[in-house]
Protein backbone atom coordinates (compact mmCIF):
# COMPACT_ATOMS: atom_id res chain seq x y z
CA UNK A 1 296.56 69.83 11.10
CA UNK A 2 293.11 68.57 10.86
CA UNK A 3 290.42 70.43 12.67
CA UNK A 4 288.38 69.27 14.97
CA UNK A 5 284.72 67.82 13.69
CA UNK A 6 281.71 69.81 15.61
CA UNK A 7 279.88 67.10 17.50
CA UNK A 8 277.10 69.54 17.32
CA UNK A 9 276.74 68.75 13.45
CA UNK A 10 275.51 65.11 14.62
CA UNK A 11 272.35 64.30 13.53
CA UNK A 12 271.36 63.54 16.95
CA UNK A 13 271.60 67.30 18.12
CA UNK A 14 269.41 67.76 15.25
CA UNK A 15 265.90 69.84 15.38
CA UNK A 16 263.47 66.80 15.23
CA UNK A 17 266.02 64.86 17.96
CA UNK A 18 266.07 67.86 20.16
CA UNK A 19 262.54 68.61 19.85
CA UNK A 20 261.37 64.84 21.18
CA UNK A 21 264.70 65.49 24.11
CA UNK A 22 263.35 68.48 25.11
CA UNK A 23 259.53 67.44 25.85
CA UNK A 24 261.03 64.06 27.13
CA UNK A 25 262.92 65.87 30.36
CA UNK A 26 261.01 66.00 33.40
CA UNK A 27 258.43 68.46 34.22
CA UNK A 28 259.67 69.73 37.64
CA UNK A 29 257.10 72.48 38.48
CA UNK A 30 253.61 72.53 37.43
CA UNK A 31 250.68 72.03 40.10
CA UNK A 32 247.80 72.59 37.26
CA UNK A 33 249.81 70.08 35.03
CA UNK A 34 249.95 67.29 37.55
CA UNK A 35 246.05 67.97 38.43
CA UNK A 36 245.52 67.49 34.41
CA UNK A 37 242.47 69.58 34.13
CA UNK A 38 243.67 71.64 30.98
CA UNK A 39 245.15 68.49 28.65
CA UNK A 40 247.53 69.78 25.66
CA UNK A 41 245.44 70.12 22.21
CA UNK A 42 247.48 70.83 19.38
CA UNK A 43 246.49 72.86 16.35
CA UNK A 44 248.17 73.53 13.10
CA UNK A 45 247.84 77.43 13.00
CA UNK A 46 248.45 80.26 15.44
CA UNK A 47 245.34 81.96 15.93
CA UNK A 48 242.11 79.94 17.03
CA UNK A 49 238.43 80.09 16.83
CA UNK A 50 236.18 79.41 19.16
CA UNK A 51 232.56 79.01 18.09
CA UNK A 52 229.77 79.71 21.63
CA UNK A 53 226.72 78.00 20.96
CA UNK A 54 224.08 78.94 23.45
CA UNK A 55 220.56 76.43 23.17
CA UNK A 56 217.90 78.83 24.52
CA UNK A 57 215.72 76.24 26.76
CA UNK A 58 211.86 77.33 27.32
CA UNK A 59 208.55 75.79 28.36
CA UNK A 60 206.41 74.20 25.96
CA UNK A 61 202.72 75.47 26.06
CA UNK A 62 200.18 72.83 25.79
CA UNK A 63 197.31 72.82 22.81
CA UNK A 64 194.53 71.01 20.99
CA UNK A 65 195.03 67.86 19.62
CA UNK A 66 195.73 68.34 16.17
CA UNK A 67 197.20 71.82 16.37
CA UNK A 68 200.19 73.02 14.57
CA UNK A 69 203.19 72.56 17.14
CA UNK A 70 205.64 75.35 18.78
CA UNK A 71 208.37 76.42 16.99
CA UNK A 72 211.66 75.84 18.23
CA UNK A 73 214.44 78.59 18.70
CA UNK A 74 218.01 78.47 17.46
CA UNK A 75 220.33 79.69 19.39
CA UNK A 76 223.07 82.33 18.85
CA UNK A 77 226.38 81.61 17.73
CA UNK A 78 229.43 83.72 18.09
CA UNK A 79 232.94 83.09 16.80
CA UNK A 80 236.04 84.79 19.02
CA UNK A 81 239.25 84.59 17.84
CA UNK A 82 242.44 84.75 19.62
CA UNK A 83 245.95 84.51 18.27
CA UNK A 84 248.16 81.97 20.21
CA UNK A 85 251.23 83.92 21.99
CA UNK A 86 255.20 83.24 21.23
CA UNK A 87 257.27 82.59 23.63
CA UNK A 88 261.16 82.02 22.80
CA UNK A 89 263.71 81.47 25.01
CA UNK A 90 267.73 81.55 23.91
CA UNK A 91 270.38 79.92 25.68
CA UNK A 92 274.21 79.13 25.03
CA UNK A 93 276.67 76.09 24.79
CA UNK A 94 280.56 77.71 25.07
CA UNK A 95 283.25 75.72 23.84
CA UNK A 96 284.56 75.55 27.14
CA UNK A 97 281.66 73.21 28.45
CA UNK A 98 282.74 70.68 25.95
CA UNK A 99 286.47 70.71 25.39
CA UNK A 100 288.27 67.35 26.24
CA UNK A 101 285.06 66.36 27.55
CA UNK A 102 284.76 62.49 28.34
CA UNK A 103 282.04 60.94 30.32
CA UNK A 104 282.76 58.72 33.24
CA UNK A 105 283.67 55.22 32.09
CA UNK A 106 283.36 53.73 28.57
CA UNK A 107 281.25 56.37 27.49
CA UNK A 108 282.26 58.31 23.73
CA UNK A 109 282.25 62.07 22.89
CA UNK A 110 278.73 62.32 21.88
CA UNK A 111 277.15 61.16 25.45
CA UNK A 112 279.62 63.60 26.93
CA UNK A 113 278.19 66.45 24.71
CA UNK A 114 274.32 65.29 25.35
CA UNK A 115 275.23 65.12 28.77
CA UNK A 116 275.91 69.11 28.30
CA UNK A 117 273.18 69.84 26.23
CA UNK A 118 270.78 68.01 28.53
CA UNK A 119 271.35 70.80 31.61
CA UNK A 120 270.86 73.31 29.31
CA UNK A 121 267.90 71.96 28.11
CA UNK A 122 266.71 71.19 31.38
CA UNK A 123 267.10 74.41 32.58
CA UNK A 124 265.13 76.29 29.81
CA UNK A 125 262.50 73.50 30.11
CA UNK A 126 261.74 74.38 33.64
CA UNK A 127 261.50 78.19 32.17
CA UNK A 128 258.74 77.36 29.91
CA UNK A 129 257.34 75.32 32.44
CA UNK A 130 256.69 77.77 35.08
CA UNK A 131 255.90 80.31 32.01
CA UNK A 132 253.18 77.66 31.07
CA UNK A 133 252.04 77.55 35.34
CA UNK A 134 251.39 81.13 35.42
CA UNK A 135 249.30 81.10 32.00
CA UNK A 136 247.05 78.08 33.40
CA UNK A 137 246.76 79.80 36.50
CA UNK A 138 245.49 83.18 34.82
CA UNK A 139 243.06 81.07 32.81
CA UNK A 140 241.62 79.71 35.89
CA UNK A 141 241.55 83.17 37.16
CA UNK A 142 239.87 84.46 33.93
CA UNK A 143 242.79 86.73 33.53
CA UNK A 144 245.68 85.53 31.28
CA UNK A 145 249.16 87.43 32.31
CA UNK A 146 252.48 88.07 30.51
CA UNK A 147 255.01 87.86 32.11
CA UNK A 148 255.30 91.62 33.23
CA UNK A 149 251.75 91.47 34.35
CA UNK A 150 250.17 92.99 31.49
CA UNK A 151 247.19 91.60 30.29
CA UNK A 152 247.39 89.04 27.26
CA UNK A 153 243.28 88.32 27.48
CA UNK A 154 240.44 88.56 30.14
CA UNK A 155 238.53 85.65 29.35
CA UNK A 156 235.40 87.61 31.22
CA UNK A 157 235.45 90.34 28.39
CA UNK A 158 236.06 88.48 25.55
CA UNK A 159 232.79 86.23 26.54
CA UNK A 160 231.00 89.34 27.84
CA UNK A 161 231.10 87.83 31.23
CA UNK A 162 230.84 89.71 34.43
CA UNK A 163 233.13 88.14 36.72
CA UNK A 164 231.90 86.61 40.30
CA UNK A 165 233.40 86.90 43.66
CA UNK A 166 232.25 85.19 47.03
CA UNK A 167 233.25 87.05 50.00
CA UNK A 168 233.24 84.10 52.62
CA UNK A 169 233.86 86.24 55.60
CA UNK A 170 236.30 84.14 57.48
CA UNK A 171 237.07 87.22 59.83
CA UNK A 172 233.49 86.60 61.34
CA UNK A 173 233.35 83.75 63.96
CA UNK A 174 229.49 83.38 62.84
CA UNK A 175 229.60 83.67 59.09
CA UNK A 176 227.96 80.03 58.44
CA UNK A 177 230.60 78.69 55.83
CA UNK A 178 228.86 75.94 54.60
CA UNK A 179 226.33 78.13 53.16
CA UNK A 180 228.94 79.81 51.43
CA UNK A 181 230.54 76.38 49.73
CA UNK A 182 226.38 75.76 48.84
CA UNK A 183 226.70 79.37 46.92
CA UNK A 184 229.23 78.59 45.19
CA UNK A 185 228.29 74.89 44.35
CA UNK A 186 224.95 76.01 43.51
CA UNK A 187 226.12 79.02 41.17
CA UNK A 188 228.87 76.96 39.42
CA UNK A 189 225.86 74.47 38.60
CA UNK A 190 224.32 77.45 37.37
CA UNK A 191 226.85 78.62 34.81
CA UNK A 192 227.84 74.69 33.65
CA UNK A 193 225.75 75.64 30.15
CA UNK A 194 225.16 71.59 29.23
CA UNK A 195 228.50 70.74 30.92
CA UNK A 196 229.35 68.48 33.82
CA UNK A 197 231.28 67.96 36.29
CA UNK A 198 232.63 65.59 39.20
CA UNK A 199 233.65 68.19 41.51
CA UNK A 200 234.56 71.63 42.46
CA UNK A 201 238.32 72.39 43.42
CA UNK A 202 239.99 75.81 45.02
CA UNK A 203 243.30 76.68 44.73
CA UNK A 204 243.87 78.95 47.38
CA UNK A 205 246.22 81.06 49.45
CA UNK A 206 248.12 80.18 52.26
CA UNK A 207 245.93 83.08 54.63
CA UNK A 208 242.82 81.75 53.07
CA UNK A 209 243.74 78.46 54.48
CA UNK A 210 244.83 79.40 58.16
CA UNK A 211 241.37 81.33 58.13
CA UNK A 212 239.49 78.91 56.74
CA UNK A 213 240.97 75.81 58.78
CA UNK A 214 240.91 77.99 61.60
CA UNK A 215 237.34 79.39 61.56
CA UNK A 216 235.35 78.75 64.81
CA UNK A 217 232.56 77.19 62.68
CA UNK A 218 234.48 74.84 60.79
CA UNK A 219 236.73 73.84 63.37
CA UNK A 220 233.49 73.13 65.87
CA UNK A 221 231.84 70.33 62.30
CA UNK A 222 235.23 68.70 62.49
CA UNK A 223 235.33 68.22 65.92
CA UNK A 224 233.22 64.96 65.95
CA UNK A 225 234.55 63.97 62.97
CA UNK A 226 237.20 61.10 63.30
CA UNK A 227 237.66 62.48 66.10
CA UNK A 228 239.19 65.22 65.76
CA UNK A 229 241.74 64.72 63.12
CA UNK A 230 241.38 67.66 61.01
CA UNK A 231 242.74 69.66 64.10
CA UNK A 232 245.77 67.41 64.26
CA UNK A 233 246.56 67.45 60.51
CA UNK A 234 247.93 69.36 57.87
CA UNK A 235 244.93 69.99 55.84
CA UNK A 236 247.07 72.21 53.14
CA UNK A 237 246.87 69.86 50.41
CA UNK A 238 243.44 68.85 50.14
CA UNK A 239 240.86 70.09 52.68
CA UNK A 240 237.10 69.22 52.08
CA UNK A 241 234.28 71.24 53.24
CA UNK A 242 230.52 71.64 52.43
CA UNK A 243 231.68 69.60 49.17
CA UNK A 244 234.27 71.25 47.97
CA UNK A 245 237.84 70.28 48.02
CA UNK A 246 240.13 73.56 49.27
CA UNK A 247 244.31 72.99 49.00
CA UNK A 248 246.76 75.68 49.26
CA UNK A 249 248.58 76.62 46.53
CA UNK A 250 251.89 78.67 47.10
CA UNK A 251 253.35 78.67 43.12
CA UNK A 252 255.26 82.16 42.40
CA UNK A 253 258.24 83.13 40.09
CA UNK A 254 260.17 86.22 39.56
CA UNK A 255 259.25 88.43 36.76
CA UNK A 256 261.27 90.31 34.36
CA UNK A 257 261.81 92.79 36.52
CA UNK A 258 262.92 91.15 39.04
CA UNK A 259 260.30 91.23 41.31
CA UNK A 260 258.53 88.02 42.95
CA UNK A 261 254.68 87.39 41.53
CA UNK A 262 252.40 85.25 43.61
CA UNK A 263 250.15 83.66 41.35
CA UNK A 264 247.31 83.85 44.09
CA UNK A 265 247.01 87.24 46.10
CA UNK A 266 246.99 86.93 49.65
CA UNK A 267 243.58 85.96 51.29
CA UNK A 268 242.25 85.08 47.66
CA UNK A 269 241.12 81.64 46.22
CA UNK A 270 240.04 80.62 43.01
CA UNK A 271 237.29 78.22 42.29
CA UNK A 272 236.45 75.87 39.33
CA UNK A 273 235.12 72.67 38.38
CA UNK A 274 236.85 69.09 37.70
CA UNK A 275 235.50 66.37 35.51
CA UNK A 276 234.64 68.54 32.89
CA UNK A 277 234.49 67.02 29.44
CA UNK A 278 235.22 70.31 26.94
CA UNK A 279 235.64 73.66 29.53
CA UNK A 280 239.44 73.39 29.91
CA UNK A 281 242.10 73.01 27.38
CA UNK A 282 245.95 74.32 26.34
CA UNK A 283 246.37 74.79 22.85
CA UNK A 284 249.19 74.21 21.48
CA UNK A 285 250.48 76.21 18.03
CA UNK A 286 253.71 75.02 15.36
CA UNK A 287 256.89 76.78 15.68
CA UNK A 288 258.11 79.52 13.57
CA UNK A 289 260.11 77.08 11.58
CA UNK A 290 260.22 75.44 7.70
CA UNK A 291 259.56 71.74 9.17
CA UNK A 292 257.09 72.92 11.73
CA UNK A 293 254.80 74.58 8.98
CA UNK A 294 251.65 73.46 8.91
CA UNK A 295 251.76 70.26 11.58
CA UNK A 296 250.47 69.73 15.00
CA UNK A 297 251.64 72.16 17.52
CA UNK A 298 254.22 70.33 19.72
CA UNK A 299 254.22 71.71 23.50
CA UNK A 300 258.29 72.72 23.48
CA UNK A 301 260.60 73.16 20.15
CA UNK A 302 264.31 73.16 20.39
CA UNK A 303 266.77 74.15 18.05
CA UNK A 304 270.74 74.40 17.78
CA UNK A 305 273.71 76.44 15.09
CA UNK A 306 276.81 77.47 15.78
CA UNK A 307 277.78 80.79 16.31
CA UNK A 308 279.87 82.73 13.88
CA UNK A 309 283.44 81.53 14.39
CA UNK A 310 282.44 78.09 15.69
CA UNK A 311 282.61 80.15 18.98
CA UNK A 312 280.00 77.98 20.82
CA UNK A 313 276.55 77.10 19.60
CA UNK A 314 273.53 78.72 20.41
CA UNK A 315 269.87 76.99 21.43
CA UNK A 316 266.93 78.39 21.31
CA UNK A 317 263.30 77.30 22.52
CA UNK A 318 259.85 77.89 21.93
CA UNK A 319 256.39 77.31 23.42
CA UNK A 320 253.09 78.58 21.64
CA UNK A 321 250.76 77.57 24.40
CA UNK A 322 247.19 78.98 25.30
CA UNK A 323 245.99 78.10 28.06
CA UNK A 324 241.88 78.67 27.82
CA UNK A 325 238.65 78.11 29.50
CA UNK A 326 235.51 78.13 27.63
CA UNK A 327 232.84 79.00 29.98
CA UNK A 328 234.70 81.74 32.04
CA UNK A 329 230.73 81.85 33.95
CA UNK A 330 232.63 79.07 35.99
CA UNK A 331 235.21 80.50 37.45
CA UNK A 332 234.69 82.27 40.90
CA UNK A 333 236.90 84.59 42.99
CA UNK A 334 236.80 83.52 46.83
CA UNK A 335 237.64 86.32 49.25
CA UNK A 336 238.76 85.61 52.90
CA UNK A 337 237.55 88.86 54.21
């Protein structure tokens, strides 16, 4: 008796078609990558290098006419390097998912088996994509996490930064908050090094919102306004003040360990600037595979081979994203209290 073909050996299920299915699926968590500020850049190795170029600016002393003219100063360059982390991700297909399997209707073997495939490739793409939150996140923080909570890089040391927090003292009925959003506006100006931007956004947490909506100062601007309608509305998703646009942002996941990581601590937000042309970017790196060698990082890679036995066939993923910001001077820590 013949035995039955593996649909698996298909060329459909193969890496390149799996590959193109597994970046076509939805993306079905992902604040940062609906807000678009750090847009995929693909590279063809696994460690980058980022050059700093900082123009020293200084006042030009006047002379005699006819006199030799100031000399201009180059400025410093520094190359960092940092190697692009590897993150896999294995799943299973057991032959008891696909045996006598026929779609609904008209449909052949081989829908019925991508059908299967598909939920499994669903499932590990929401993985990577909540991996790929918490990375952005940390960059945004200046602070890039594993997934245990050790530290993959701290953006501040690496560019000899010292980190800045603004303690906005929503526990005190007087503290004059628009002052504080003028701080930070002013300071993020500051640190912009030949940069621009449209706007300054805060991710924040849910107690930094109830204090901050709440505030007797803020609540007594808002009064007048539209009469009233900030009081009557859910301001969670995009509440703007002294210029700056605060939303709440309540993304978490549970870690190795089993324990459940808020991406932003209670009473914390975190500031940064939108409209930027060249601060924010994820880079993507190849896979660790023949084909991939040497070509354009793709954001997911998916693979499939049976197991030993033809007892089911085993998938695996991978994502080589780093998620980086190159002037960590504009990112700022915002404290409730």
């Amino acid at each position: 008796m013949a035995l039955a073909a593996n649909p698996f050996n298909n060329d459909a299920f193969g890496t390149v078609a799996l590959t193109a299915a597994i970046n076509i699926l939805p993306n079905r968590y992902g604040k940062l990558d609906g807000m678009g500020i750090m847009p995929a850049r693909p590279v063809r190795l696994r460690q980058i290098a980022i050059e700093e170029r900082n123009g020293v600016l200084s006042l030009l002393p006047t002379a005699a006419v006819g006199s030799p003219g100031s000399t201009g100063k180059r400025g410093k360059r520094r190359i960092r390097s940092f190697v692009i982390p590897h993150i896999p991700h294995d799943d299973v297909v057991l032959p008891e998912e696909i045996a006598g399997v026929r779609a609904f209707g008209s449909e052949g073997e081989l829908e019925a088996v991508s059908d299967v495939l598909a939920m499994h490739l669903q499932s590990m793409r929401d993985k990577h994509a909540i991996t790929l939150e918490h990375l952005r996140m940390g960059a945004l923080k200046g602070e890039i996490l594993d997934a245990d909570g050790s530290v993959i890089y701290n953006l501040f040391d690496e560019f000899q930064i010292s980190p800045k927090t603004i303690n906005f003292e929503l526990d005190d009925a007087t503290t004059d908050v628009k002052a504080k959003c003028l701080e930070l506006k002013r300071y993020l100006e500051d640190n912009l090094r030949g940069e621009f931007m449209t706007g300054i956004h805060v991710l924040v947490s849910p107690e930094f919102m109830d204090a901050l909506t709440g505030h007797a100062r803020v609540e007594s601007a808002y009064q007048l306004w539209q009469q009233g309608l900030m009081l009557r509305s859910d301001m969670r998703h995009g509440f703007e003040f002294g210029g700056v646009i605060f939303e709440e942002y309540r993304g978490q996941a549970t870690d190795p360990g089993g324990a459940v990581r808020r991406f932003i601590a209670a009473g914390e937000g975190h500031a940064f600037p939108v409209g930027t042309a060249q601060t924010f970017c994820t880079y993507f790196a190849p896979g660790d595979f023949n084909e991939s060698v040497n070509t354009l990082g793709q954001p997911l890679y998916a693979k499939q081979e049976p197991r030993k036995f033809e007892r089911g066939t085993d998938l695996h993923t991978q994502s080589n994203p780093l998620p980086m910001c190159h002037r960590p001077g504009v990112l700022v820590k915002l404290t409730a209290s």
